[in-house]
C-alpha atoms as a PDB file:
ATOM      1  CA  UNK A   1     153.943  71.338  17.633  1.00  0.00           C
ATOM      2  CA  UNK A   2     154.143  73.425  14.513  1.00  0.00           C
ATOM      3  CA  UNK A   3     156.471  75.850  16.036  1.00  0.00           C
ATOM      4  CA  UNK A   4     158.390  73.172  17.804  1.00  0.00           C
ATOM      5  CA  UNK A   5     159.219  71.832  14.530  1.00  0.00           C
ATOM      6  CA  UNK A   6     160.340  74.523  12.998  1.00  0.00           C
ATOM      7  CA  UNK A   7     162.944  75.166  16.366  1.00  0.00           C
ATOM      8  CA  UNK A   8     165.678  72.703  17.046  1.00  0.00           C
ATOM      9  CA  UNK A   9     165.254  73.940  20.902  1.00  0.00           C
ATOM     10  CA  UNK A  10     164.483  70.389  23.582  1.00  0.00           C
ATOM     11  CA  UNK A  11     161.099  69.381  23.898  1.00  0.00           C
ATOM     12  CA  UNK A  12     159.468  68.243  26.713  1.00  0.00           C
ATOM     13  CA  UNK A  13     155.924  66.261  26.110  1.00  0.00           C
ATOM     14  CA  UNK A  14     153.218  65.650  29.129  1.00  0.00           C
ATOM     15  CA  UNK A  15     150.231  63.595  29.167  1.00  0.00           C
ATOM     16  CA  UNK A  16     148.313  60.425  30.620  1.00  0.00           C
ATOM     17  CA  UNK A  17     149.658  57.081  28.915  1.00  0.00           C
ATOM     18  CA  UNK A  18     148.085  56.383  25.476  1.00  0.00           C
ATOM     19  CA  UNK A  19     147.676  60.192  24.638  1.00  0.00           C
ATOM     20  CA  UNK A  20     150.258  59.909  21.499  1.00  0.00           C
ATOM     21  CA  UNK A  21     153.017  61.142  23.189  1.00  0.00           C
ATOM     22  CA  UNK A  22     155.298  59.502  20.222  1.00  0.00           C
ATOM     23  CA  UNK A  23     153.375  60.255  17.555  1.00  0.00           C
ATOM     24  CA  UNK A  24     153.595  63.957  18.353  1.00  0.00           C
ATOM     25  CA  UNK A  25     157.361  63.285  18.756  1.00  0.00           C
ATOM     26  CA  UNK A  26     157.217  62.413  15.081  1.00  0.00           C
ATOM     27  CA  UNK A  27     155.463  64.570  13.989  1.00  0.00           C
ATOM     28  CA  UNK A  28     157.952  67.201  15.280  1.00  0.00           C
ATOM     29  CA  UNK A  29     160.577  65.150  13.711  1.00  0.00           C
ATOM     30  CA  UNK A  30     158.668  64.827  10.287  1.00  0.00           C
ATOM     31  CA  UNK A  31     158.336  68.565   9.833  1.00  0.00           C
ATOM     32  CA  UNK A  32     161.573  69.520  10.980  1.00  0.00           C
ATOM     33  CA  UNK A  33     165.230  70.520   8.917  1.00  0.00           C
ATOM     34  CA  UNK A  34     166.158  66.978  10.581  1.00  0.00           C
ATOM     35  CA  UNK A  35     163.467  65.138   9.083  1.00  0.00           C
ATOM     36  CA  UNK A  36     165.743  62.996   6.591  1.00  0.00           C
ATOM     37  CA  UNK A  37     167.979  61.826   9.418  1.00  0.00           C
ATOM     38  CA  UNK A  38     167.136  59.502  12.101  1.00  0.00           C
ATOM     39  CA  UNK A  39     164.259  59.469  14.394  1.00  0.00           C
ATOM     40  CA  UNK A  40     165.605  57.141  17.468  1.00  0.00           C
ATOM     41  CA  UNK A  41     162.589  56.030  20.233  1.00  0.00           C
ATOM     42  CA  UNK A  42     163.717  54.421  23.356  1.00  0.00           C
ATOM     43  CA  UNK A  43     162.082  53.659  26.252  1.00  0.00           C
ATOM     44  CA  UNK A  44     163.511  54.251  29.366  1.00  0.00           C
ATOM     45  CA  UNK A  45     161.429  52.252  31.725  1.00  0.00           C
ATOM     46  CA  UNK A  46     161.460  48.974  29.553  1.00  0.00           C
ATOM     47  CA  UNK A  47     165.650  48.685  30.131  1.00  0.00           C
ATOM     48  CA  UNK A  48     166.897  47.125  32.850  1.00  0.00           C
ATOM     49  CA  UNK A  49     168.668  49.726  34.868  1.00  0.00           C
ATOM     50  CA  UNK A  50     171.989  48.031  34.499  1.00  0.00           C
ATOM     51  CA  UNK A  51     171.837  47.895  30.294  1.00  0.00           C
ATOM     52  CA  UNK A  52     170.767  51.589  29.902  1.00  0.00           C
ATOM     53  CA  UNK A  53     173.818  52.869  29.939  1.00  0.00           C
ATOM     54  CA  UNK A  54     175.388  50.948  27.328  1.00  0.00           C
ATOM     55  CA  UNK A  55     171.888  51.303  25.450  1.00  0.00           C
ATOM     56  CA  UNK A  56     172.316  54.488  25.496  1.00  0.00           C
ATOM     57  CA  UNK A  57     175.692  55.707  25.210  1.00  0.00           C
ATOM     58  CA  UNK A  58     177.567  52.437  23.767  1.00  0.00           C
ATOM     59  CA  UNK A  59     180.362  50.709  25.096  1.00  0.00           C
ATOM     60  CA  UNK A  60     183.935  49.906  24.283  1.00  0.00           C
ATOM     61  CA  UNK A  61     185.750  45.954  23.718  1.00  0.00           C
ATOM     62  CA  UNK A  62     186.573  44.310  27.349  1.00  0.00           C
ATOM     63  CA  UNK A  63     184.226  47.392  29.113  1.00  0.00           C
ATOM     64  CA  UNK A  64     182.184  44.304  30.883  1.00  0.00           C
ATOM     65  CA  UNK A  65     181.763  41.168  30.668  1.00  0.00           C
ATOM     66  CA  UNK A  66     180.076  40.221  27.185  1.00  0.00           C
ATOM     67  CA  UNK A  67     181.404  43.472  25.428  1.00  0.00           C
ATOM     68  CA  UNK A  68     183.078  41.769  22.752  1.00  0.00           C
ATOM     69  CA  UNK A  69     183.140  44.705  20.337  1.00  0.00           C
ATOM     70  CA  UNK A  70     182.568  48.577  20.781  1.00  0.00           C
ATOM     71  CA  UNK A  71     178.889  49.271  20.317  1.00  0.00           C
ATOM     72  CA  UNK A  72     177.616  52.797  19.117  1.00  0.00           C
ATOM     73  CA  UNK A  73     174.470  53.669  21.973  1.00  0.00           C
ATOM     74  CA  UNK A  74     171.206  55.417  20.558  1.00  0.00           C
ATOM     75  CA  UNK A  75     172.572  59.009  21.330  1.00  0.00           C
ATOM     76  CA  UNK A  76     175.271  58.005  18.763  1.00  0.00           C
ATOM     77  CA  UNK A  77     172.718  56.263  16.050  1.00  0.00           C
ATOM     78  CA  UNK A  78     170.783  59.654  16.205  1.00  0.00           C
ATOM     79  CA  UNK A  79     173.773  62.258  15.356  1.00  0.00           C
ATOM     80  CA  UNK A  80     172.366  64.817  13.120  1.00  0.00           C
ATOM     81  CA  UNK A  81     168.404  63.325  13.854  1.00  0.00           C
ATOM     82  CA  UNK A  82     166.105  63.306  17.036  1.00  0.00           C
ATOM     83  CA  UNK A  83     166.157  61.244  19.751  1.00  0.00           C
ATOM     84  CA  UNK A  84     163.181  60.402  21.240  1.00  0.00           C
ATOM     85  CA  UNK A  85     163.582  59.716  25.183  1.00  0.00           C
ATOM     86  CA  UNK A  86     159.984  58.223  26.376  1.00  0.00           C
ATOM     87  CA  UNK A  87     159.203  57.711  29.891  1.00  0.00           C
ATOM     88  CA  UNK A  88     162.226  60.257  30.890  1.00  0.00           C
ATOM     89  CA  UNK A  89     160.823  60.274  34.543  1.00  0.00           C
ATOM     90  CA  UNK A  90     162.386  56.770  34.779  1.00  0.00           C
ATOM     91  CA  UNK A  91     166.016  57.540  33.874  1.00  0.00           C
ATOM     92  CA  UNK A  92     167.966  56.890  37.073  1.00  0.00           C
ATOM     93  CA  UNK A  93     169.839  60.369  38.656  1.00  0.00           C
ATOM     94  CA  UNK A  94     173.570  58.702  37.549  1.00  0.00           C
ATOM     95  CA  UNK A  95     172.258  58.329  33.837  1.00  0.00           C
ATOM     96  CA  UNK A  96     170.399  62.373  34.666  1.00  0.00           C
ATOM     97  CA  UNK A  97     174.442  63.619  34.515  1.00  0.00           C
ATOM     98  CA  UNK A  98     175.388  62.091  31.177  1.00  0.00           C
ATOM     99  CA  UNK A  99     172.346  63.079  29.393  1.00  0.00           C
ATOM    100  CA  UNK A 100     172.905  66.527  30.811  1.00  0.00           C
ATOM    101  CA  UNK A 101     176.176  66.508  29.897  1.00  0.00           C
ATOM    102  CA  UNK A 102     174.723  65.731  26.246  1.00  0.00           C
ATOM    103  CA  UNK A 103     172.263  68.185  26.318  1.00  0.00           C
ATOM    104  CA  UNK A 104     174.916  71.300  27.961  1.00  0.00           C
ATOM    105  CA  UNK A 105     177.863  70.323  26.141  1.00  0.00           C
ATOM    106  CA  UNK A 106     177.134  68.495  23.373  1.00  0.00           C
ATOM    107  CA  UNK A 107     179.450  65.606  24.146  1.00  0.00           C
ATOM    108  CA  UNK A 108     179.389  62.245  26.037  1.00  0.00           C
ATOM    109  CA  UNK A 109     181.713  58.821  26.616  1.00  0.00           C
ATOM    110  CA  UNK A 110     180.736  55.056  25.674  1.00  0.00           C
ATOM    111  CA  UNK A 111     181.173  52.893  28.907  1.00  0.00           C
ATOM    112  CA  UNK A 112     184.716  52.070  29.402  1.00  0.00           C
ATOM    113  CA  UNK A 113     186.031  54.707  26.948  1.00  0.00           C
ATOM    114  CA  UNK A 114     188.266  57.838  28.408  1.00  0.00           C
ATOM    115  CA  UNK A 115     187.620  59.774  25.317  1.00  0.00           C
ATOM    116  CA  UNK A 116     184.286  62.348  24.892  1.00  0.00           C
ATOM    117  CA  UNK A 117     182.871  62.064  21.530  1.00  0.00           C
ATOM    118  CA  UNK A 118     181.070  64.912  19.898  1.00  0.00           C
ATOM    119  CA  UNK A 119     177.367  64.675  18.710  1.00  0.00           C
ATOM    120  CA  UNK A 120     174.197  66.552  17.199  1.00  0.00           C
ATOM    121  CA  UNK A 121     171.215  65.392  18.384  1.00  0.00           C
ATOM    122  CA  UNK A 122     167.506  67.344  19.092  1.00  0.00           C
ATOM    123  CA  UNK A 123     166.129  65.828  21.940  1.00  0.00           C
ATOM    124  CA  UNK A 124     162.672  65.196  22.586  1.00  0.00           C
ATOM    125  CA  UNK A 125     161.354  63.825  26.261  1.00  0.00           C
ATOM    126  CA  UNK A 126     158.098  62.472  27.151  1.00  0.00           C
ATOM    127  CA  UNK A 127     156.989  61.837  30.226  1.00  0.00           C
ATOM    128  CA  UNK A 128     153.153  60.693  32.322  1.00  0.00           C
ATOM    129  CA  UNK A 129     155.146  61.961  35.734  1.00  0.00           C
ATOM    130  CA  UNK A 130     154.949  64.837  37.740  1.00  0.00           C
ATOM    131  CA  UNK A 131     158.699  65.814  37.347  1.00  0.00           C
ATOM    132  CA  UNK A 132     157.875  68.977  40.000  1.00  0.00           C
ATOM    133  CA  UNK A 133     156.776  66.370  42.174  1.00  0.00           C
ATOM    134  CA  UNK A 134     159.782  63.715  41.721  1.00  0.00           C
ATOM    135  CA  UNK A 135     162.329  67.066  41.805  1.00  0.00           C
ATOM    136  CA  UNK A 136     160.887  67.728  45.316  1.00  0.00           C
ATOM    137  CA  UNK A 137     161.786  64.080  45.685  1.00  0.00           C
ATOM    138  CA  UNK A 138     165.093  64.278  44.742  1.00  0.00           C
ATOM    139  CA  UNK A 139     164.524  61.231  41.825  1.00  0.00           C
ATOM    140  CA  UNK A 140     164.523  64.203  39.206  1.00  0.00           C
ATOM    141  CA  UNK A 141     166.889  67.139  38.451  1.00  0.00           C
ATOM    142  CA  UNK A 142     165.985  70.045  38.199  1.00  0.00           C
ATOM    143  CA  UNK A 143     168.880  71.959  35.853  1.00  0.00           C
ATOM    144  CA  UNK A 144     167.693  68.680  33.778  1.00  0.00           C
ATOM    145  CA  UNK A 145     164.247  69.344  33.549  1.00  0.00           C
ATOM    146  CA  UNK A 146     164.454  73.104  32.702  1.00  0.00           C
ATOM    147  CA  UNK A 147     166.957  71.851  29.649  1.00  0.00           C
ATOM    148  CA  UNK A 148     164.725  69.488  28.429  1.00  0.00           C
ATOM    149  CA  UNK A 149     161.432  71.852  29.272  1.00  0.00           C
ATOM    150  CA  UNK A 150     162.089  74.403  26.913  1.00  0.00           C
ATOM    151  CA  UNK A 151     159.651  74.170  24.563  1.00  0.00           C
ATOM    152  CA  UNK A 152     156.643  72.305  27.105  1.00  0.00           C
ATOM    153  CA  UNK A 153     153.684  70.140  25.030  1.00  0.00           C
ATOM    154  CA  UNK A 154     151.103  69.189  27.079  1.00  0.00           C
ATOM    155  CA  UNK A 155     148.363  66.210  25.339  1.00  0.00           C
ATOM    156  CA  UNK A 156     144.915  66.392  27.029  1.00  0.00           C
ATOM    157  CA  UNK A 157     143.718  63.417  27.759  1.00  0.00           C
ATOM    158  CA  UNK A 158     141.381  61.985  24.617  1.00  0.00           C
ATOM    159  CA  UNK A 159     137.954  62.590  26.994  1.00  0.00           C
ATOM    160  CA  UNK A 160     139.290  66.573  27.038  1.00  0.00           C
ATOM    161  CA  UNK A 161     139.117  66.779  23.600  1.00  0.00           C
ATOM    162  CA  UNK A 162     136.020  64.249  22.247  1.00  0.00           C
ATOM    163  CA  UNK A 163     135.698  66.495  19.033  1.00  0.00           C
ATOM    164  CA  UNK A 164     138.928  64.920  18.540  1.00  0.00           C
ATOM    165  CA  UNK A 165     137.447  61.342  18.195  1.00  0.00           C
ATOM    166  CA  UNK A 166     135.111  61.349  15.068  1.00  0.00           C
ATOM    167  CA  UNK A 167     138.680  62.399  12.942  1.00  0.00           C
ATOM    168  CA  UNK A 168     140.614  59.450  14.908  1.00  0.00           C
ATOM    169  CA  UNK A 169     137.969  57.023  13.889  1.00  0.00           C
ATOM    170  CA  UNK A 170     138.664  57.588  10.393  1.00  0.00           C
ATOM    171  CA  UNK A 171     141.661  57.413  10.601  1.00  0.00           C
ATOM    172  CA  UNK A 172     142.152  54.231  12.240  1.00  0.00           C
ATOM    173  CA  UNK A 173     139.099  52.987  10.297  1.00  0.00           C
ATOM    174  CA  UNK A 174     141.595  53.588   7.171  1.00  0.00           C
ATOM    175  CA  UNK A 175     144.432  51.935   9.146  1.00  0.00           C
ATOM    176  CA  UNK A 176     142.957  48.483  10.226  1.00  0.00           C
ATOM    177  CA  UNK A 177     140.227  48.127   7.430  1.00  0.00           C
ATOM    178  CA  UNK A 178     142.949  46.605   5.029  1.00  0.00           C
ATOM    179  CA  UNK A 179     143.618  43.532   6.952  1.00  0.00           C
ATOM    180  CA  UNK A 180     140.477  41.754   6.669  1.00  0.00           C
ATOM    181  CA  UNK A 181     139.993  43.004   2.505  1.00  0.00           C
ATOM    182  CA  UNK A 182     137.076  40.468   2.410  1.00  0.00           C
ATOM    183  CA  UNK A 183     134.627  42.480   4.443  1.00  0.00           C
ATOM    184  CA  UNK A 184     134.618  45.477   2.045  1.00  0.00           C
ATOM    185  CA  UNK A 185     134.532  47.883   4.951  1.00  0.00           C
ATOM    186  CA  UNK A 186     133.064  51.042   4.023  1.00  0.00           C
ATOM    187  CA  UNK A 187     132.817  53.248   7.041  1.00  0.00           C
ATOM    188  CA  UNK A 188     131.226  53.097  10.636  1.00  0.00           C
ATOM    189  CA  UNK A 189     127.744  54.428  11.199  1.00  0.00           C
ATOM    190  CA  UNK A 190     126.620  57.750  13.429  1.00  0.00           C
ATOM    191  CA  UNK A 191     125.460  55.525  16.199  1.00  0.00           C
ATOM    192  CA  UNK A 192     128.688  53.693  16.510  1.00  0.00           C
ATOM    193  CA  UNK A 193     130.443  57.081  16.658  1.00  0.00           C
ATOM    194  CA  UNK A 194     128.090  59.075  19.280  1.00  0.00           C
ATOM    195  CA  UNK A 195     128.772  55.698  21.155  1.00  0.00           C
ATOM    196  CA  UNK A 196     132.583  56.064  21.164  1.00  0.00           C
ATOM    197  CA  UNK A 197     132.434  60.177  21.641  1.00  0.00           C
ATOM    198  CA  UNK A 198     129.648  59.143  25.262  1.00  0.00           C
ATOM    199  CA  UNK A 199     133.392  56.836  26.070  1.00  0.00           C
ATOM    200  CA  UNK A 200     135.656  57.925  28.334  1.00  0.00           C
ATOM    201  CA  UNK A 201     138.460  56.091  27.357  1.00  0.00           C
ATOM    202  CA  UNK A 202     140.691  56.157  30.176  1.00  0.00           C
ATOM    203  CA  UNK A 203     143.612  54.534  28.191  1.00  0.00           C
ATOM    204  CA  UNK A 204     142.926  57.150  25.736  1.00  0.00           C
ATOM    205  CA  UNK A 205     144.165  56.991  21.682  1.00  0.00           C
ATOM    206  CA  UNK A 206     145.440  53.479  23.079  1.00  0.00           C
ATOM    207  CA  UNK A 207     142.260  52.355  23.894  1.00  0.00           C
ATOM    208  CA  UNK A 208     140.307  53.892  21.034  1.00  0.00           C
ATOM    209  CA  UNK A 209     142.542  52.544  18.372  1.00  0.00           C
ATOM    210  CA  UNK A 210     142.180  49.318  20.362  1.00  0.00           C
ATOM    211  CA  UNK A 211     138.010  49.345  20.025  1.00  0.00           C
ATOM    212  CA  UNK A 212     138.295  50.307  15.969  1.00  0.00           C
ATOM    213  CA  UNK A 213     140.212  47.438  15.277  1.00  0.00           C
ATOM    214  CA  UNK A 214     138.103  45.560  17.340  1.00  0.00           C
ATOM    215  CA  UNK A 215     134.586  46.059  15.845  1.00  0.00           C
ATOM    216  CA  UNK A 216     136.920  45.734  12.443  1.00  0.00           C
ATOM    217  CA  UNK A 217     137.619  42.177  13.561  1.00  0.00           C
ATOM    218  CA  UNK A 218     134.099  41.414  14.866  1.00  0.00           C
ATOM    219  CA  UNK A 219     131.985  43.233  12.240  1.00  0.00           C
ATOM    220  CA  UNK A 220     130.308  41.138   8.995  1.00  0.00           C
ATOM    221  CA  UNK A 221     130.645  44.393   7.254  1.00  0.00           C
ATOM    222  CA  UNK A 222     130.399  46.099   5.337  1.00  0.00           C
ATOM    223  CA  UNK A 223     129.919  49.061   7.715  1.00  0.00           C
ATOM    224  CA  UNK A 224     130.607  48.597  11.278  1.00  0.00           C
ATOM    225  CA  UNK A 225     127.921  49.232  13.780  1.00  0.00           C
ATOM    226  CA  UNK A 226     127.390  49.581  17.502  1.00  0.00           C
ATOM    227  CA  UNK A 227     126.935  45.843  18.427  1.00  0.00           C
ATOM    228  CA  UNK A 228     130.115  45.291  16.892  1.00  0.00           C
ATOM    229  CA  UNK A 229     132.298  47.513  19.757  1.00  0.00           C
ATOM    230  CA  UNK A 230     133.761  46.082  22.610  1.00  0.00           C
ATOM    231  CA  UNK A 231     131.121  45.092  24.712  1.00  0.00           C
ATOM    232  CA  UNK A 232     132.365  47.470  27.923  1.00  0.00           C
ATOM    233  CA  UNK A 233     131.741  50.240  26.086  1.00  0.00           C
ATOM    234  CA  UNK A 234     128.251  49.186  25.134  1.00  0.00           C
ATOM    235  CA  UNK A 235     127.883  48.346  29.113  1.00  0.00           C
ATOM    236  CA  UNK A 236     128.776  51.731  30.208  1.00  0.00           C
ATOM    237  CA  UNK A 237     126.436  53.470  28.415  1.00  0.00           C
ATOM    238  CA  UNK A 238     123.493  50.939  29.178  1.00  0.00           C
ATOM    239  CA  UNK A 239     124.557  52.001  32.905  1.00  0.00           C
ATOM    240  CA  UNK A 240     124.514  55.467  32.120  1.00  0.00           C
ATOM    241  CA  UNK A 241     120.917  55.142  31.294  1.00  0.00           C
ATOM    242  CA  UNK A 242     120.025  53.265  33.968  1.00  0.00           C
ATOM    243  CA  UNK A 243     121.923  56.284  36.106  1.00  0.00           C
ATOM    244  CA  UNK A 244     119.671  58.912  34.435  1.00  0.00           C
ATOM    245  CA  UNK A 245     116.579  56.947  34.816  1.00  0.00           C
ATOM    246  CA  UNK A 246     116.852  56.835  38.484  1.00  0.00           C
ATOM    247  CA  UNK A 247     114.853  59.498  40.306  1.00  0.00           C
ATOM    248  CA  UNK A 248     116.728  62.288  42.311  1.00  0.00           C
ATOM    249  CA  UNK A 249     115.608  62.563  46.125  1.00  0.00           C
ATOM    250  CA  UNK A 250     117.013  63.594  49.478  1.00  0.00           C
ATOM    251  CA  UNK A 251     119.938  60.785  50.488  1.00  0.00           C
ATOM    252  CA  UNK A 252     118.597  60.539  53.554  1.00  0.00           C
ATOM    253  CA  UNK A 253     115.220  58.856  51.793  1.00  0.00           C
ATOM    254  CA  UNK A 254     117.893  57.063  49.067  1.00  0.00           C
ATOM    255  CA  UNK A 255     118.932  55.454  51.883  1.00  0.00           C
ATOM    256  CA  UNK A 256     115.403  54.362  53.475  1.00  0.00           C
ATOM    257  CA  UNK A 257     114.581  53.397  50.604  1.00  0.00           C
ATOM    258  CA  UNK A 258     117.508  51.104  49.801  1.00  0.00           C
ATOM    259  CA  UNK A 259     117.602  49.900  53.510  1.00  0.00           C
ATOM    260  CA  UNK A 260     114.059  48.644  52.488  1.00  0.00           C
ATOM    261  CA  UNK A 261     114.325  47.366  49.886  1.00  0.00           C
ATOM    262  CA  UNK A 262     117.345  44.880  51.056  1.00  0.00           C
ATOM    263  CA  UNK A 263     115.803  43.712  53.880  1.00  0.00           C
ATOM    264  CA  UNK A 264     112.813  42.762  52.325  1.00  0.00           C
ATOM    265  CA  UNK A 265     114.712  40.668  49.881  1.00  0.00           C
ATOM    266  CA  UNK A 266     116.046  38.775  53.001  1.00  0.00           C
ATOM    267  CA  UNK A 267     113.188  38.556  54.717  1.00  0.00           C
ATOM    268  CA  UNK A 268     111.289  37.191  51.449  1.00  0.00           C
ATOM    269  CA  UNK A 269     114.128  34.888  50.986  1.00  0.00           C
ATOM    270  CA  UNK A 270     114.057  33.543  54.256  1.00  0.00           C
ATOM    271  CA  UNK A 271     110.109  32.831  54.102  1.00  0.00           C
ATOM    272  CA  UNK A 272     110.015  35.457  57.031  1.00  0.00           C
ATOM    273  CA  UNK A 273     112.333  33.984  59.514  1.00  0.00           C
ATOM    274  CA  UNK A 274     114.119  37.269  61.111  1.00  0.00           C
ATOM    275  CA  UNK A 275     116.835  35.295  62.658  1.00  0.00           C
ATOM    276  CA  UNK A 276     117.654  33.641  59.289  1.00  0.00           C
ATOM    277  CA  UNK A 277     117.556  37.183  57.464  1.00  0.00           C
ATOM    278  CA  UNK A 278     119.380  38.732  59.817  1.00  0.00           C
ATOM    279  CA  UNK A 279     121.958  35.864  59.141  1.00  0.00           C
ATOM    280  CA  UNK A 280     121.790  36.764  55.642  1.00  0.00           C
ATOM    281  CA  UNK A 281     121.879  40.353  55.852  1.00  0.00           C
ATOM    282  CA  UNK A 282     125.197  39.713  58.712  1.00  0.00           C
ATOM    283  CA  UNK A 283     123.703  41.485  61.138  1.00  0.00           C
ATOM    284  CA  UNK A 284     121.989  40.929  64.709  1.00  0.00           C
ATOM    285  CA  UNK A 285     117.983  39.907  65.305  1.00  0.00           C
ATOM    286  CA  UNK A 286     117.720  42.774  67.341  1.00  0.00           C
ATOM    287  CA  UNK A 287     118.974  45.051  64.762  1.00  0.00           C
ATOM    288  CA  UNK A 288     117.115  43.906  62.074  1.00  0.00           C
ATOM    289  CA  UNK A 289     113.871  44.123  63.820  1.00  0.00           C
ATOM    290  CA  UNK A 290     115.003  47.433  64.958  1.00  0.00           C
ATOM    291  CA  UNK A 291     115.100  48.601  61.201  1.00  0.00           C
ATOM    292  CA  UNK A 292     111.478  47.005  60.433  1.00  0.00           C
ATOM    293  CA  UNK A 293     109.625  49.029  62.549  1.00  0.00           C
ATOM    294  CA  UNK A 294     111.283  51.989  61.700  1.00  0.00           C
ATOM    295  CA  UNK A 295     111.076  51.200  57.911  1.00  0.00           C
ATOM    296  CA  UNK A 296     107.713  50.367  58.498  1.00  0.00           C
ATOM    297  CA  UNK A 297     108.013  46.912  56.371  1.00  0.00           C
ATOM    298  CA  UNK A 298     104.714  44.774  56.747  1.00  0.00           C
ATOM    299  CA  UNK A 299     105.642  41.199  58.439  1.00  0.00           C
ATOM    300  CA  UNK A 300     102.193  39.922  57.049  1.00  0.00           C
ATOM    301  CA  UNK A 301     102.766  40.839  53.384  1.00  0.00           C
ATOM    302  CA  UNK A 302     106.183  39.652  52.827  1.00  0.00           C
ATOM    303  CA  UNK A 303     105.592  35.854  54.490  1.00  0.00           C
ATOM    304  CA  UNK A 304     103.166  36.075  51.378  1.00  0.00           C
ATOM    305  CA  UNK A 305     105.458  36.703  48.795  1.00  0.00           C
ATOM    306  CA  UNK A 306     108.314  33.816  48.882  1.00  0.00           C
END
């Protein structure tokens, strides 16, 4: 990122959604020679396909219906700044051309204008798509993708980097702990952290920025503590336990073992009626008193137990 932001080359960011794909965008932006001019964001799944254009590019008077004035796009608003194009994997093949043209040439036309207009603008893509994969497709291009690949970021997913989390913590701790002033917030505690770092978080940052501000919300303060997370992650790790307490053996017995213990909860609940436990388990009588004598479950002991 460092040397990214000291190159006015494209950049092309990867990762899973909620990795801080943006925020590395910034960041790039911040420390750059561009970093008083504009930083422009836009997301180019969340337009519909047939505003992009005009989004993106602007428009001229009388161009469509509705255009009632010319309209600078985004590429325009960031002349001389960054424009940050998220979700580039969406951006439909037509739409591919222009922005190539912007990237080659330095130049593109509003809708409905005849004229090319000059511009400056460092580009920075993001994307949670395999482009390889939607080039072999044909719903990328290629010459595209190696213009905006030329400087390549990849963001590991938040559980490929947990040293990462105790530093996040803090700093969303910082972040959210100002909008409830009243609770004095003074930290977290280790407990509450180990539990967040034994997380996965598969919507990564997202999710973890989600769970601070969370237990923020929840806690009585003034530090917040593990029964004030969101109670998934508190049931995850209870079932991690209950993984590592259970004893390794062959699968073959796992299964016996399992088998038995199911149909004896049938055959308990059904006072020791087969055909009724067999209707419980959903199979045949025949079946099921196949699998007693092999499991070797004792008729006598569980009519005792209902």
């Amino acid at each position: 990122m460092r040397h990214a932001a000291s190159s006015e080359s494209s950049v092309l960011i990867t990762g899973e959604s909620g990795t801080g794909k943006e925020l590395a965008a910034r960041a790039i932006h911040s420390n750059s020679v561009r970093t008083r001019r504009s930083f422009v964001a836009v997301n180019c799944g969340a337009i519909p396909e047939g505003l992009i254009e005009s989004e993106l590019f602007g428009h001229m008077k009388g161009s469509f219906t509705g255009a009632v004035a010319d309209k600078k796009g985004l590429v325009e608003e960031a002349d001389r700044g960054t424009l940050f194009l998220d979700e580039i994997g969406e951006l439909a093949p037509p739409l591919q051309v222009k922005l190539l043209r912007v990237l080659q040439e330095g130049e593109f036309l509003r809708v409905g204008d005849t004229q090319p207009r000059r511009v400056n603008v460092r580009i920075i893509a993001a994307t949670n798509r395999d482009l390889k994969k939607s080039i072999a497709e044909r719903l990328f291009r290629e010459d595209l993708y190696y213009r905006l690949n030329v400087i390549p970021i990849e963001l590991p997913p938040l559980r490929k980097r947990v040293e990462d989390i105790p530093l996040l913590v803090n700093h969303f701790m910082e972040k959210h702990k100002t909008k409830v002033p009243e609770k004095n917030i003074n930290g977290i505690d280790r407990d509450a952290v180990q539990q967040l770092m034994n997380y996965h978080f598969p919507g990564n940052v997202r999710e973890l920025e989600n769970s601070i501000e969370y237990a923020i919300a929840f806690t009585s303060g003034p530090t917040v503590k593990c029964e004030d997370l969101p109670k998934y992650i508190l049931e995850e790790r209870r079932m991690a336990e209950e993984i590592r307490a259970i004893p390794l053996m062959p699968l073959k017995d796992a299964k016996s073992q399992f088998e038995r213990s199911i149909i004896t909860a049938a055959l308990i609940e059904s006072g020791g009626n087969i055909s009724e436990a067999a209707r419980i388990l959903h199979i045949h009588r025949q079946n099921l008193q196949q699998k007693i004598r092999l499991l070797g479950i004792d008729m006598d002991s569980v009519s005792t137990m209902k």
